[in-house]
Protein backbone atom coordinates (compact mmCIF):
# COMPACT_ATOMS: atom_id res chain seq x y z
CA UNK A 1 -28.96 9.61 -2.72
CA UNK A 2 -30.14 7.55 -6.02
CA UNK A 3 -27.45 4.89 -7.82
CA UNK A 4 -25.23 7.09 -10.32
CA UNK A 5 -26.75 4.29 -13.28
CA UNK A 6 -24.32 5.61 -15.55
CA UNK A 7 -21.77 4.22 -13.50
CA UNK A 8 -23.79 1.42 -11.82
CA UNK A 9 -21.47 2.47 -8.54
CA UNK A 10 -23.00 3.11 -5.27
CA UNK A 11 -21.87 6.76 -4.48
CA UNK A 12 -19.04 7.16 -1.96
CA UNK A 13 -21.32 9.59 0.01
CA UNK A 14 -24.26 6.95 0.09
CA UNK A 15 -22.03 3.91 1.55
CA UNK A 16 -18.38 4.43 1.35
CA UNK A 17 -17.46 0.63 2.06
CA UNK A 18 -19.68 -0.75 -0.63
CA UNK A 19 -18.19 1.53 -3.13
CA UNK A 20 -15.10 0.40 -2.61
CA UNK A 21 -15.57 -3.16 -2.88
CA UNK A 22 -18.08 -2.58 -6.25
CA UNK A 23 -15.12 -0.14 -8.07
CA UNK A 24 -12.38 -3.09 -6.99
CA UNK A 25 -14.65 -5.27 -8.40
CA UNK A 26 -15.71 -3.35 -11.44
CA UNK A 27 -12.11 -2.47 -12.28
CA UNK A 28 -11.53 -6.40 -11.86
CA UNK A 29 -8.75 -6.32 -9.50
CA UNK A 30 -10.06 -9.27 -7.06
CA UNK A 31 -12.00 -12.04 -6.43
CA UNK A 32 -13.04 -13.55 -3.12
CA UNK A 33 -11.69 -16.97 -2.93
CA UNK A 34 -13.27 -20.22 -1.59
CA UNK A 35 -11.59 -19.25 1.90
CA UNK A 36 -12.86 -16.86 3.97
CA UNK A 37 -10.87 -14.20 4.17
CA UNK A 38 -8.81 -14.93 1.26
CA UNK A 39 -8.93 -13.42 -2.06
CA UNK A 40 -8.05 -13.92 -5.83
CA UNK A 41 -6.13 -11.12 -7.30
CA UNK A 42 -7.20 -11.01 -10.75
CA UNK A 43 -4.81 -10.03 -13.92
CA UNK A 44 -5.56 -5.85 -13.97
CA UNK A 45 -5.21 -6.15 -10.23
CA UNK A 46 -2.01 -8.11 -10.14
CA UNK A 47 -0.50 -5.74 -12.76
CA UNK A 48 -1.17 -3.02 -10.89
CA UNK A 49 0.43 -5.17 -7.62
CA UNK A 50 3.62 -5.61 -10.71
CA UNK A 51 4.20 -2.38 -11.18
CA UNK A 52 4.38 -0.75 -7.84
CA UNK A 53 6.49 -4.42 -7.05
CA UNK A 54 8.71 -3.16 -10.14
CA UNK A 55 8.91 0.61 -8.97
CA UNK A 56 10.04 -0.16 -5.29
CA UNK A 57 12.30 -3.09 -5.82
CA UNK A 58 14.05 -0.62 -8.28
CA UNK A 59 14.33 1.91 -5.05
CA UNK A 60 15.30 -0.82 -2.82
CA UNK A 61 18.21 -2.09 -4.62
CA UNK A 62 19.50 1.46 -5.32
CA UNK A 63 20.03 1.71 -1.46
CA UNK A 64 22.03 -1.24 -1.52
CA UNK A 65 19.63 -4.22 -0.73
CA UNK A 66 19.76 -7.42 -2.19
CA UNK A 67 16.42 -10.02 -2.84
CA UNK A 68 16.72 -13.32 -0.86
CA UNK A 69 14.21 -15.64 0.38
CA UNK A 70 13.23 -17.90 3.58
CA UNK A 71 10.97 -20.52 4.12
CA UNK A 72 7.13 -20.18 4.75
CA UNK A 73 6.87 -22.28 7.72
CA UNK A 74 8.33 -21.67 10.65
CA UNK A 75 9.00 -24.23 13.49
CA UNK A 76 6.53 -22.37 16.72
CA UNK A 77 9.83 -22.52 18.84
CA UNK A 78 11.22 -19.36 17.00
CA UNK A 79 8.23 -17.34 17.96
CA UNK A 80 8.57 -17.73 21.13
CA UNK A 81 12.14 -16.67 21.56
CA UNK A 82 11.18 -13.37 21.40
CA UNK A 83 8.52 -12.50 23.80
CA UNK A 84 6.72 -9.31 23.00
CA UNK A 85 6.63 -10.50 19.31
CA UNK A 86 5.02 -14.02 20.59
CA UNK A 87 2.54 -11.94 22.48
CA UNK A 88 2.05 -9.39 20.08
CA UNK A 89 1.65 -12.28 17.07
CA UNK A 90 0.26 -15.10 18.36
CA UNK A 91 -3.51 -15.05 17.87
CA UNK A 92 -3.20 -14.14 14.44
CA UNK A 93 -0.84 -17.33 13.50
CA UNK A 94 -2.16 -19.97 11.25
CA UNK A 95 -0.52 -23.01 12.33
CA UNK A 96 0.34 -26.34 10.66
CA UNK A 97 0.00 -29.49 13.07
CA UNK A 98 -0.07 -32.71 10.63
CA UNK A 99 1.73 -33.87 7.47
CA UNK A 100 0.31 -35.76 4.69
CA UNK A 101 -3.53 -37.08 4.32
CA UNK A 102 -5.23 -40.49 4.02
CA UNK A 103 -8.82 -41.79 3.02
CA UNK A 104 -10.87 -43.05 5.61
CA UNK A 105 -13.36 -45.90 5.46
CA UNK A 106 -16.01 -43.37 4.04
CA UNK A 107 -13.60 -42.15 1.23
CA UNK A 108 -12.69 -38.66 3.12
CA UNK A 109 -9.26 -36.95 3.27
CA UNK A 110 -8.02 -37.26 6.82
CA UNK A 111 -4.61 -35.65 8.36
CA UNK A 112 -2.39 -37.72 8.90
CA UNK A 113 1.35 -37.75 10.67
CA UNK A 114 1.10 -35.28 13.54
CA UNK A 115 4.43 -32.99 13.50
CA UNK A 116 6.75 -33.40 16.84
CA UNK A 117 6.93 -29.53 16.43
CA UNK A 118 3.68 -27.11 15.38
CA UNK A 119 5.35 -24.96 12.56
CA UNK A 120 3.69 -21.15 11.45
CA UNK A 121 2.91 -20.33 8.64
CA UNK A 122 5.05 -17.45 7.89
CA UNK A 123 3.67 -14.05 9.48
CA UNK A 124 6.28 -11.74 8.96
CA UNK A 125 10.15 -13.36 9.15
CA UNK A 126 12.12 -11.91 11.93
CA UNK A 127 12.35 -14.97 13.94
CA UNK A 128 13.43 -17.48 10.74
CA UNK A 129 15.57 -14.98 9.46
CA UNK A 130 17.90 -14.68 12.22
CA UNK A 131 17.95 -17.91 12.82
CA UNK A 132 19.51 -18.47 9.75
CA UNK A 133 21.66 -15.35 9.55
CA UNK A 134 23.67 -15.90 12.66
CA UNK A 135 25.75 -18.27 10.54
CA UNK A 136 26.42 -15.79 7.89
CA UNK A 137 27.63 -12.92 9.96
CA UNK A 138 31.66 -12.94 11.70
CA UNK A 139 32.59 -9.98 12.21
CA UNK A 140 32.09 -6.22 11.44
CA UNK A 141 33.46 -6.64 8.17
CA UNK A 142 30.18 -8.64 7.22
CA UNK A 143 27.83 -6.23 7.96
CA UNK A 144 25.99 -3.98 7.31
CA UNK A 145 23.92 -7.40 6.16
CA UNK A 146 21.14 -5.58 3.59
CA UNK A 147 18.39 -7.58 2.84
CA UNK A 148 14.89 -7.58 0.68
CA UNK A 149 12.10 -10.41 0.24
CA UNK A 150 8.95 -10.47 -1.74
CA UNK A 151 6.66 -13.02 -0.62
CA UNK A 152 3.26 -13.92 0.98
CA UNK A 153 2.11 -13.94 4.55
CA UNK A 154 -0.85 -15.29 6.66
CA UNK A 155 -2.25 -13.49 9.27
CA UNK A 156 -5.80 -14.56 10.85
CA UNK A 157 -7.50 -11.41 10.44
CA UNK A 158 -11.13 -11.39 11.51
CA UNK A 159 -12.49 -8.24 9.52
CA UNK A 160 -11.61 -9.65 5.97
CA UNK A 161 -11.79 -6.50 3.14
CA UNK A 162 -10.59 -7.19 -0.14
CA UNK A 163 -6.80 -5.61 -0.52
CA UNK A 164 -7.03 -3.72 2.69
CA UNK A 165 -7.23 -6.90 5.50
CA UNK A 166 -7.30 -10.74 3.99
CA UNK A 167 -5.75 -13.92 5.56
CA UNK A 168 -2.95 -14.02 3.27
CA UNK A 169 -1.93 -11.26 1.71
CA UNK A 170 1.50 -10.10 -0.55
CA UNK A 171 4.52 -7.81 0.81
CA UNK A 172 8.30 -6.94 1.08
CA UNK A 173 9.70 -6.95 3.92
CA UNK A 174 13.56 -5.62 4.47
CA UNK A 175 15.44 -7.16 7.34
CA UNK A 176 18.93 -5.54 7.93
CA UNK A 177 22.06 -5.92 10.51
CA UNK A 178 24.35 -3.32 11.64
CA UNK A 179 26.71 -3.06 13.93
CA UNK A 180 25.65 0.32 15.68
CA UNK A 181 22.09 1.54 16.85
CA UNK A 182 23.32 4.76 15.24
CA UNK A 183 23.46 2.80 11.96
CA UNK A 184 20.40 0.85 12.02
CA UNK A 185 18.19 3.62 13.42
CA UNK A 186 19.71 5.84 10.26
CA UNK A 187 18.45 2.46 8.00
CA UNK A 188 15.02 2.84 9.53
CA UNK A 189 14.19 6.25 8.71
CA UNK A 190 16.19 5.55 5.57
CA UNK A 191 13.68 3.56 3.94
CA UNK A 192 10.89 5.05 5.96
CA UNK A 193 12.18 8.13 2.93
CA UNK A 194 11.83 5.39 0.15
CA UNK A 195 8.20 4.70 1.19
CA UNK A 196 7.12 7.83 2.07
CA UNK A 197 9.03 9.26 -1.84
CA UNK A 198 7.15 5.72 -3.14
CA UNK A 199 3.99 7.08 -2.34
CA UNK A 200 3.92 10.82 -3.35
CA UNK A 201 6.03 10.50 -6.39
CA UNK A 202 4.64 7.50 -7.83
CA UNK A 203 0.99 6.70 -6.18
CA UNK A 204 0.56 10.70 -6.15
CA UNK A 205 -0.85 10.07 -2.21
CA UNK A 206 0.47 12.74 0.12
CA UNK A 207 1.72 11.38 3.75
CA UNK A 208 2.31 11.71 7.06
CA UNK A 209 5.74 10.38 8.30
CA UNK A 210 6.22 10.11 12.09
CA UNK A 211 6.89 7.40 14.40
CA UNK A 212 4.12 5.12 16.52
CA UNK A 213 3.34 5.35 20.26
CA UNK A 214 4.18 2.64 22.31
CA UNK A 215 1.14 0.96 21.89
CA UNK A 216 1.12 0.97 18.51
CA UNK A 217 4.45 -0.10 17.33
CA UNK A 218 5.48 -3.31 16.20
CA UNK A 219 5.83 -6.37 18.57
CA UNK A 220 9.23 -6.45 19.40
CA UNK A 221 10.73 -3.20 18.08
CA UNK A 222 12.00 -0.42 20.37
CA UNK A 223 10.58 2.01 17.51
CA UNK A 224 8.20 2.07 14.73
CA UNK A 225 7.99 4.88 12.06
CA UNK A 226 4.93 4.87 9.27
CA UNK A 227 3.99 6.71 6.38
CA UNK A 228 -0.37 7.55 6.93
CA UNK A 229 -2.24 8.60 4.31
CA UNK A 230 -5.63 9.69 4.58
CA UNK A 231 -8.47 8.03 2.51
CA UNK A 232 -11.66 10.01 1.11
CA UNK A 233 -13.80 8.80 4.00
CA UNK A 234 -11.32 10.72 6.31
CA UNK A 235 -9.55 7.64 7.97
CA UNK A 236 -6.13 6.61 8.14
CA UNK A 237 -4.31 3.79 5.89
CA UNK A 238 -0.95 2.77 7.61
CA UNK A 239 1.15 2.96 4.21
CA UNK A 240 3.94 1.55 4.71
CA UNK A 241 6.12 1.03 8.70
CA UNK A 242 9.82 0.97 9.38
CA UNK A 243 11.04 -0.94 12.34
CA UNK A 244 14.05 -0.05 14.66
CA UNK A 245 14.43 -3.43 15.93
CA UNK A 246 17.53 -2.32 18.09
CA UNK A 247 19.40 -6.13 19.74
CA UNK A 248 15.77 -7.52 20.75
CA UNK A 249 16.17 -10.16 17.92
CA UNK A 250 19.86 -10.62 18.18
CA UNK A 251 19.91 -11.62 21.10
CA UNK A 252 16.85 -13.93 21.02
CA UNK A 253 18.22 -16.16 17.91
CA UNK A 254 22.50 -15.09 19.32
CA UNK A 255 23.62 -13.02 16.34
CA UNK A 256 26.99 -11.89 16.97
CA UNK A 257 29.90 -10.15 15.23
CA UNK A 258 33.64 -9.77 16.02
CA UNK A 259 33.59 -5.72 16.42
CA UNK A 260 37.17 -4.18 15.32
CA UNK A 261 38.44 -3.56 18.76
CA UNK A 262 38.07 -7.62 18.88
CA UNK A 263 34.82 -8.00 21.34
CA UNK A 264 31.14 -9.94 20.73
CA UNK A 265 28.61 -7.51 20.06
CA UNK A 266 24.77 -8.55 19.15
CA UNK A 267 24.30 -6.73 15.82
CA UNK A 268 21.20 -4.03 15.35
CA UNK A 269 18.48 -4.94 13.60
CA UNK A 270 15.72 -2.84 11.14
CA UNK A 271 12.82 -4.54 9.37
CA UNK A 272 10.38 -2.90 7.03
CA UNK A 273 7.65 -3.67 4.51
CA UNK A 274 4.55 -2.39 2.34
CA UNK A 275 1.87 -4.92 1.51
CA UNK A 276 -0.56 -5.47 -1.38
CA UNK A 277 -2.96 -3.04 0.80
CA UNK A 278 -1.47 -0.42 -1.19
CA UNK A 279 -3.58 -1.30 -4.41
CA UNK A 280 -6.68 -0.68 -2.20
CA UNK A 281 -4.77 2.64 -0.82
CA UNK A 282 -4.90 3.67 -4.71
CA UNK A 283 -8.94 2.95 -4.69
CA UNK A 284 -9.56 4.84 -2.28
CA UNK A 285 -7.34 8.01 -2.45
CA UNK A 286 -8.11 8.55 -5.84
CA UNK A 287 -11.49 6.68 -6.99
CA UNK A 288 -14.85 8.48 -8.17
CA UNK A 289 -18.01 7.53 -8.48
CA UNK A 290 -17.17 5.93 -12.08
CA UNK A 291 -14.98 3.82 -10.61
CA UNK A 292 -10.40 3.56 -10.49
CA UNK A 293 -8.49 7.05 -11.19
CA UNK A 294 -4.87 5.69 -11.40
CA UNK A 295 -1.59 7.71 -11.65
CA UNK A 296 -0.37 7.13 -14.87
CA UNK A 297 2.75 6.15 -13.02
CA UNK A 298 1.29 2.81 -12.00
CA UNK A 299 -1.21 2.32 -14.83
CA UNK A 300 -1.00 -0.78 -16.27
CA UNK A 301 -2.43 0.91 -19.53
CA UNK A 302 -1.71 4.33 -19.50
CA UNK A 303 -3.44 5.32 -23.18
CA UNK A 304 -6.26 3.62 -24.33
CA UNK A 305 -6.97 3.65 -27.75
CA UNK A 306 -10.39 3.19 -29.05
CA UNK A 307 -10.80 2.92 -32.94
CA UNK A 308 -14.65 3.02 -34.46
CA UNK A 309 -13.90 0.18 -37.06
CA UNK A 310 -18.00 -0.99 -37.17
CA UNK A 311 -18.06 -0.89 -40.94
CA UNK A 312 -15.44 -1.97 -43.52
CA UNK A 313 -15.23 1.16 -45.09
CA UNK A 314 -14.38 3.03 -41.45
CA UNK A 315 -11.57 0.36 -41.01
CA UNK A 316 -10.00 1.13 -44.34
CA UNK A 317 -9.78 5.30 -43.56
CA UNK A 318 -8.97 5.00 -40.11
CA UNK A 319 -6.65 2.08 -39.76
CA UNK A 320 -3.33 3.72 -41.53
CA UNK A 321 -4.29 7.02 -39.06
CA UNK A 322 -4.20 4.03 -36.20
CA UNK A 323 -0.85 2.68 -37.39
CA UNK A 324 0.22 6.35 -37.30
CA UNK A 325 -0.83 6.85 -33.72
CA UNK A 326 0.14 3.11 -31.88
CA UNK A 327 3.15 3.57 -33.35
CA UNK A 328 4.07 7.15 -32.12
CA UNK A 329 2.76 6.36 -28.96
CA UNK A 330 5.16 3.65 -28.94
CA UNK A 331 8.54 5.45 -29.47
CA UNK A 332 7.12 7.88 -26.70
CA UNK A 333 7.27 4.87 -24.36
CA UNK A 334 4.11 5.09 -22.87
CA UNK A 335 2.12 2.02 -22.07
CA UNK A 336 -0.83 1.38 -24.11
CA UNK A 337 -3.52 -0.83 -25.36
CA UNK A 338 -5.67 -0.50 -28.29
CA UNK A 339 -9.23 -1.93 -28.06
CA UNK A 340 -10.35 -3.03 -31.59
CA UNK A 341 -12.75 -5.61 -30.32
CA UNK A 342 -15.84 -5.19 -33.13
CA UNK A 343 -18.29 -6.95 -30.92
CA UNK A 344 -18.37 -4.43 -28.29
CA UNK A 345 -19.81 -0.85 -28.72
CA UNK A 346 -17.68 2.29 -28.09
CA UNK A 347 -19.62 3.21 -25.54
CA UNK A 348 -19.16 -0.17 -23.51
CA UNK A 349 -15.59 0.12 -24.11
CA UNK A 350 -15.62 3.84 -22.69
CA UNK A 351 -17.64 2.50 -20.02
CA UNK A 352 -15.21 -0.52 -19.39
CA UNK A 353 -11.71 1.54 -19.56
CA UNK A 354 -13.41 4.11 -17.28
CA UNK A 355 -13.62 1.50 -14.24
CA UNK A 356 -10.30 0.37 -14.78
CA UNK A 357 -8.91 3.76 -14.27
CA UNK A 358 -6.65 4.38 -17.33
CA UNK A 359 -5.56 8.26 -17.44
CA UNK A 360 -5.86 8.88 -21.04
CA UNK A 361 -8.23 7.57 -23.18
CA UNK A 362 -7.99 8.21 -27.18
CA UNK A 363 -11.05 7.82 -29.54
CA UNK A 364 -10.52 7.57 -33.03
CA UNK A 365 -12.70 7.21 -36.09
CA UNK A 366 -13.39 8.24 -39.82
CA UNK A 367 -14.31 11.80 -38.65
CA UNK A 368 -11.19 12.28 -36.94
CA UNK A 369 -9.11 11.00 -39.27
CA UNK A 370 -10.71 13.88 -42.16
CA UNK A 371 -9.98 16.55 -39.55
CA UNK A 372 -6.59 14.71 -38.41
CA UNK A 373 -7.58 14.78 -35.10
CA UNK A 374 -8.10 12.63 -32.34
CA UNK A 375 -10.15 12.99 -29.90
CA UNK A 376 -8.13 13.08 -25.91
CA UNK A 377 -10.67 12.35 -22.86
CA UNK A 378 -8.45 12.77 -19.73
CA UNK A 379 -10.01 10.19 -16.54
CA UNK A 380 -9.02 12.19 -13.39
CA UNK A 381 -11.04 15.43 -14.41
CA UNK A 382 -13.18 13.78 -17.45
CA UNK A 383 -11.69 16.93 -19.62
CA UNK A 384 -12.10 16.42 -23.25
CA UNK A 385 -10.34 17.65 -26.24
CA UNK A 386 -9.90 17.26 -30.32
CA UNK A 387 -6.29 17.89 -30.96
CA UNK A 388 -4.34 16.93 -34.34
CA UNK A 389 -2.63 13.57 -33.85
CA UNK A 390 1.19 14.59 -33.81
CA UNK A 391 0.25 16.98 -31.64
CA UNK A 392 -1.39 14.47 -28.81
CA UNK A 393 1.60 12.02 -29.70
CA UNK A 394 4.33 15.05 -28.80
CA UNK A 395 2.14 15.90 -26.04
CA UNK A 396 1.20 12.38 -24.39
CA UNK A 397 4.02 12.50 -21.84
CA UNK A 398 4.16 16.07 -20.52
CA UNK A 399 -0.26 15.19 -20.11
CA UNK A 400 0.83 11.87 -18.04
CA UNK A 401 3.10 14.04 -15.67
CA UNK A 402 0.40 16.50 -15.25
CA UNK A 403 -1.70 14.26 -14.39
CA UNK A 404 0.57 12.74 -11.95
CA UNK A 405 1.19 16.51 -10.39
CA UNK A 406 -2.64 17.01 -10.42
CA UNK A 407 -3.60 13.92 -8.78
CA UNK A 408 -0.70 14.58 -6.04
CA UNK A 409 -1.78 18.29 -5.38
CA UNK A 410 -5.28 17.34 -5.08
CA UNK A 411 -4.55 14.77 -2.54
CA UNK A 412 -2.42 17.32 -0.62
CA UNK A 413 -5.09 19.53 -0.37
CA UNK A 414 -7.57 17.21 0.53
CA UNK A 415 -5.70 16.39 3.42
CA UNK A 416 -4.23 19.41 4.78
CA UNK A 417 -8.25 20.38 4.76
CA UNK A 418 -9.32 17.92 7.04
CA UNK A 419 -6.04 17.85 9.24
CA UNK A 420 -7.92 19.67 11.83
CA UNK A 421 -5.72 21.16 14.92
CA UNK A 422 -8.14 20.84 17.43
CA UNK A 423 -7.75 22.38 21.15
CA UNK A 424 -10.33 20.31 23.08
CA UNK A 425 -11.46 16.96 23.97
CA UNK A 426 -14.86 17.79 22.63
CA UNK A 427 -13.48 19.25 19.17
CA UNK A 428 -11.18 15.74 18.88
CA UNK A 429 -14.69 13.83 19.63
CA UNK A 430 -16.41 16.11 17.17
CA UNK A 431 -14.32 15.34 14.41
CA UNK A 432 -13.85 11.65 14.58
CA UNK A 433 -16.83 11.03 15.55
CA UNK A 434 -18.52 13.13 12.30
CA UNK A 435 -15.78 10.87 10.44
CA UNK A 436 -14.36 14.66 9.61
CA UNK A 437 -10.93 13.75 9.06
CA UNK A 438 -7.87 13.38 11.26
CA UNK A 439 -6.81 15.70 14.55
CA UNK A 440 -3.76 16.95 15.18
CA UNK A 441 -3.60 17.46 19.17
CA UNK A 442 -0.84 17.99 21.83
CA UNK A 443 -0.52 14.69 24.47
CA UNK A 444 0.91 13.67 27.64
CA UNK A 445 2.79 10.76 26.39
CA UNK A 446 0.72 8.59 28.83
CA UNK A 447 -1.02 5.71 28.10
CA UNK A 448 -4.45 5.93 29.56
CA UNK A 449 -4.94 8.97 27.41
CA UNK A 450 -4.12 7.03 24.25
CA UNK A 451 -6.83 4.57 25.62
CA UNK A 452 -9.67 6.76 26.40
CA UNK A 453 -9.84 8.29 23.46
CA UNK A 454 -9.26 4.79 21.51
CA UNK A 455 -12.33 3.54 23.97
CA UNK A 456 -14.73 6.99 23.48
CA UNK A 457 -13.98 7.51 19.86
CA UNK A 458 -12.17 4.09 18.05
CA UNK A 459 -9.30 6.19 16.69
CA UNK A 460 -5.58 5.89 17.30
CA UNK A 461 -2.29 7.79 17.32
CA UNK A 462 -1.59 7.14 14.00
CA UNK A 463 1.92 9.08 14.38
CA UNK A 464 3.72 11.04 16.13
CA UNK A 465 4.66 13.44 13.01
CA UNK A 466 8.22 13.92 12.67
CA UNK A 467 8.31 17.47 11.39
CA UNK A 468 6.17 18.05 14.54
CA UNK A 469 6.02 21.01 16.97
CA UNK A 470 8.35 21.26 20.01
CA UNK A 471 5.33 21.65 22.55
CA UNK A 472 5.75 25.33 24.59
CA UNK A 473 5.11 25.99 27.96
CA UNK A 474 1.24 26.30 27.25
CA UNK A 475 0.68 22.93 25.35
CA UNK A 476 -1.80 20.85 26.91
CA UNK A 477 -2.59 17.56 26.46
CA UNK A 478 -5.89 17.37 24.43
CA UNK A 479 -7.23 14.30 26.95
CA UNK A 480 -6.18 15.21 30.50
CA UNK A 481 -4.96 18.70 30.09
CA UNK A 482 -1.65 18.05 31.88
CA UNK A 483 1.70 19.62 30.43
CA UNK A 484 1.96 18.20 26.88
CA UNK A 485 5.41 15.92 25.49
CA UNK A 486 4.33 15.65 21.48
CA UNK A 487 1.66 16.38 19.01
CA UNK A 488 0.15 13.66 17.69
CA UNK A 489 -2.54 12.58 15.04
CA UNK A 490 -5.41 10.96 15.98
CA UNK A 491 -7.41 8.76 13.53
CA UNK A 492 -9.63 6.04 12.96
CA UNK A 493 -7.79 3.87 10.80
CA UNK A 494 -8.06 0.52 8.09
């Protein structure tokens, strides 16, 4: 299949992987940076990061939460207090063994000052967060303890992708304390909600909520929920996890409370986080061949405005009309930008704005302004329209929302079309193997099942679907064909 050269984008059918590194790259949302495996996340990107940042922290806090933060490096002692999260985290741990540099005889930086204790640089925060906790719970009139942090983390990740797997990458991550199981598995699937509402109200992605097999949850946790969405290629992006941490932690680091019939308990503990992988879930659920779609919820720019001001005489007619229109758009409270640069052509600018994803884009110039028009060119479905300009202004939001609602139905669909319930080992290797979509299949529960077809076929159990079917008297595991315990979706996965 030839280059679309309009768009100067490889086609998602030709190569699906360069695609999505050319439209991150033409939308200018990263950079690679001089380490490998590291990237730069440019302005458009980083807004983009800021708003969905702005959105959840919002949610967050409305359930109670409250932002702290703890250190970055972490002495290597606190890892291993808690075994299965040692085991689970310890090859992908950068770790920092000297202090301070020197020059050597030749002139070249040299470490210096070996530390009595390796520390790690922060990978997720369980272990230095209830370390430093235990001192601010007493009793049970201190908890439930609810708390949020925005910050980075390292993690040496061998399959580097811009957005979707780097070294060091940006997150939340909730950590809470209760002083029932009852309570902190009802926090779990509490925010498991927030991220799974986070993603279809405001990203426009449908998901699937359900909880991880044994083999895939978190180090550490006795349960892990997620929110999977499925990408245009047909594999699975973990969205967002929630972790029942039940006493595990607790009782590694000794956090106690006074309960109210006067005993020592070890408190219950949830963590739970979405990362900066979420601006490449937006590339990929929604991108065309011309580039970023974005759902005008998230937009950083959610109206361009492109004037034709080439020639003195078009600035004098059509600037008042502009006034008019930025200043409408304004008191509607929509987002905007107005590109009067008169050293770039319209059609660069269309071509620019395209890339970058912006829902709505307006053109307006001395023709318009005799008819009173403007001229509305919508990104998700390239639909284009001349309507008068009170009438866009009065319309803008309602168009934004339906966008939104578009963008989430056709996601939906797209999904629910390639959710294939398959009845057969060959069907399951069929699909995943033709990189069809996901399956939906009954299985034993047992683990060399989960392994074979992770050997044959590289997909997971992405979840264990909540809303899933009881299995009957005739559901068969899809692998071994012995009496089934839960459906499941298998996937290959980012």
């Amino acid at each position: 299949m030839a280059k679309d050269r309009r768009a100067g984008i490889t086609p998602r059918a030709e190569d699906y992987a360069r695609w999505y590194l050319e439209v991150v790259q033409r939308a200018e949302l990263a950079d690679y940076a001089p380490v490998k495996g590291c990237m730069v996340i440019k302005p458009y990107g980083y807004a983009i990061w800021e708003a969905i940042q702005r959105t959840l922290d919002g949610m967050i806090k409305e359930t109670g939460h409250v932002n702290a933060y703890f250190p970055l490096l972490i002495p290597v002692s606190f890892l291993q207090k808690e075994a299965e999260h040692v085991e689970g985290f310890a090859m992908e741990c950068a770790v920092v063994t000297h202090s301070g540099l020197y020059k050597d005889e030749d002139g070249r930086l040299r470490a210096r000052g070996e530390l009595e204790e390796p520390l790690i640089v922060r990978p997720t925060s369980e272990t230095i967060i209830w370390h430093t906790v235990r001192n601010w719970i007493q009793s049970w009139r201190d908890l439930p303890l609810l708390l949020n942090q925005w910050a980075n983390v390292m993690r040496w990740e061998m399959r580097p992708r811009l957005f979707l797997r780097t070294l060091e990458f940006l997150w939340q991550e909730g950590h809470t304390a209760h002083a029932t199981h009852q309570e902190a598995r009802e926090e779990t699937l509490r925010m498991l909600g927030v991220y799974r509402r986070l993603l279809e109200e405001h990203f426009a992605i449908h998901v699937v909520a359900g909880r991880k097999s044994e083999a895939e949850k978190f180090p550490g946790a006795l349960s892990t929920f997620t929110v999977e969405a499925m990408m245009q290629d047909g594999r699975a992006l973990q969205a967002g996890t929630s972790h029942d941490l039940g006493q595990n932690f607790s009782r590694a680091f000794e956090v106690t409370f006074q309960d109210r019939d006067g005993t020592l308990q070890h408190v219950w503990t949830t963590s739970w986080g979405v990362s900066t992988r979420l601006v490449g879930a937006l590339v990929m659920a929604h991108g065309d061949d011309s580039g970023l779609v974005l759902p005008p919820r998230l937009a950083p720019v959610q109206v361009v405005v492109v004037p034709f001001l080439r020639r003195p005489e078009d600035r004098a007619r059509v600037e008042p009309a502009l006034a008019r229109l930025v200043d409408g758009l304004r008191a509607q409270g929509v987002r905007l930008h107005v590109d009067a640069r008169d050293h770039v052509s319209p059609g660069a600018k269309f071509y620019e704005w395209e890339g970058k994803g912006v829902p709505l884009r307006v053109e307006l110039g001395p023709r318009e302004v005799e008819r009173g028009e403007v001229v509305e060119v919508r990104r998700y479905d390239g639909r284009r329209r001349a309507l008068s300009l009170e009438a866009f202004v009065q319309g803008v939001v309602p168009a934004l929302e339906e966008i939104q609602r578009d963008l989430l139905v056709r996601h939906r669909a797209f999904t629910e079309a390639r959710l294939h319930r398959c009845q057969s080992y060959a069907e399951l290797q069929d699909v995943i193997e033709g990189d069809r979509g996901w399956v939906l299949a009954w299985w034993c529960g047992g683990a060399p099942c989960e392994a074979r077809v992770k050997e044959q076929t590289k997909a997971t159990i992405r979840c264990i679907p909540l809303e899933g079917e009881m299995p009957g008297a005739a559901a068969r595991c899809i692998v071994c064909g012995e009496g089934a315990a839960e459906r499941v979706v298998f996937a290959r996965a980012y």
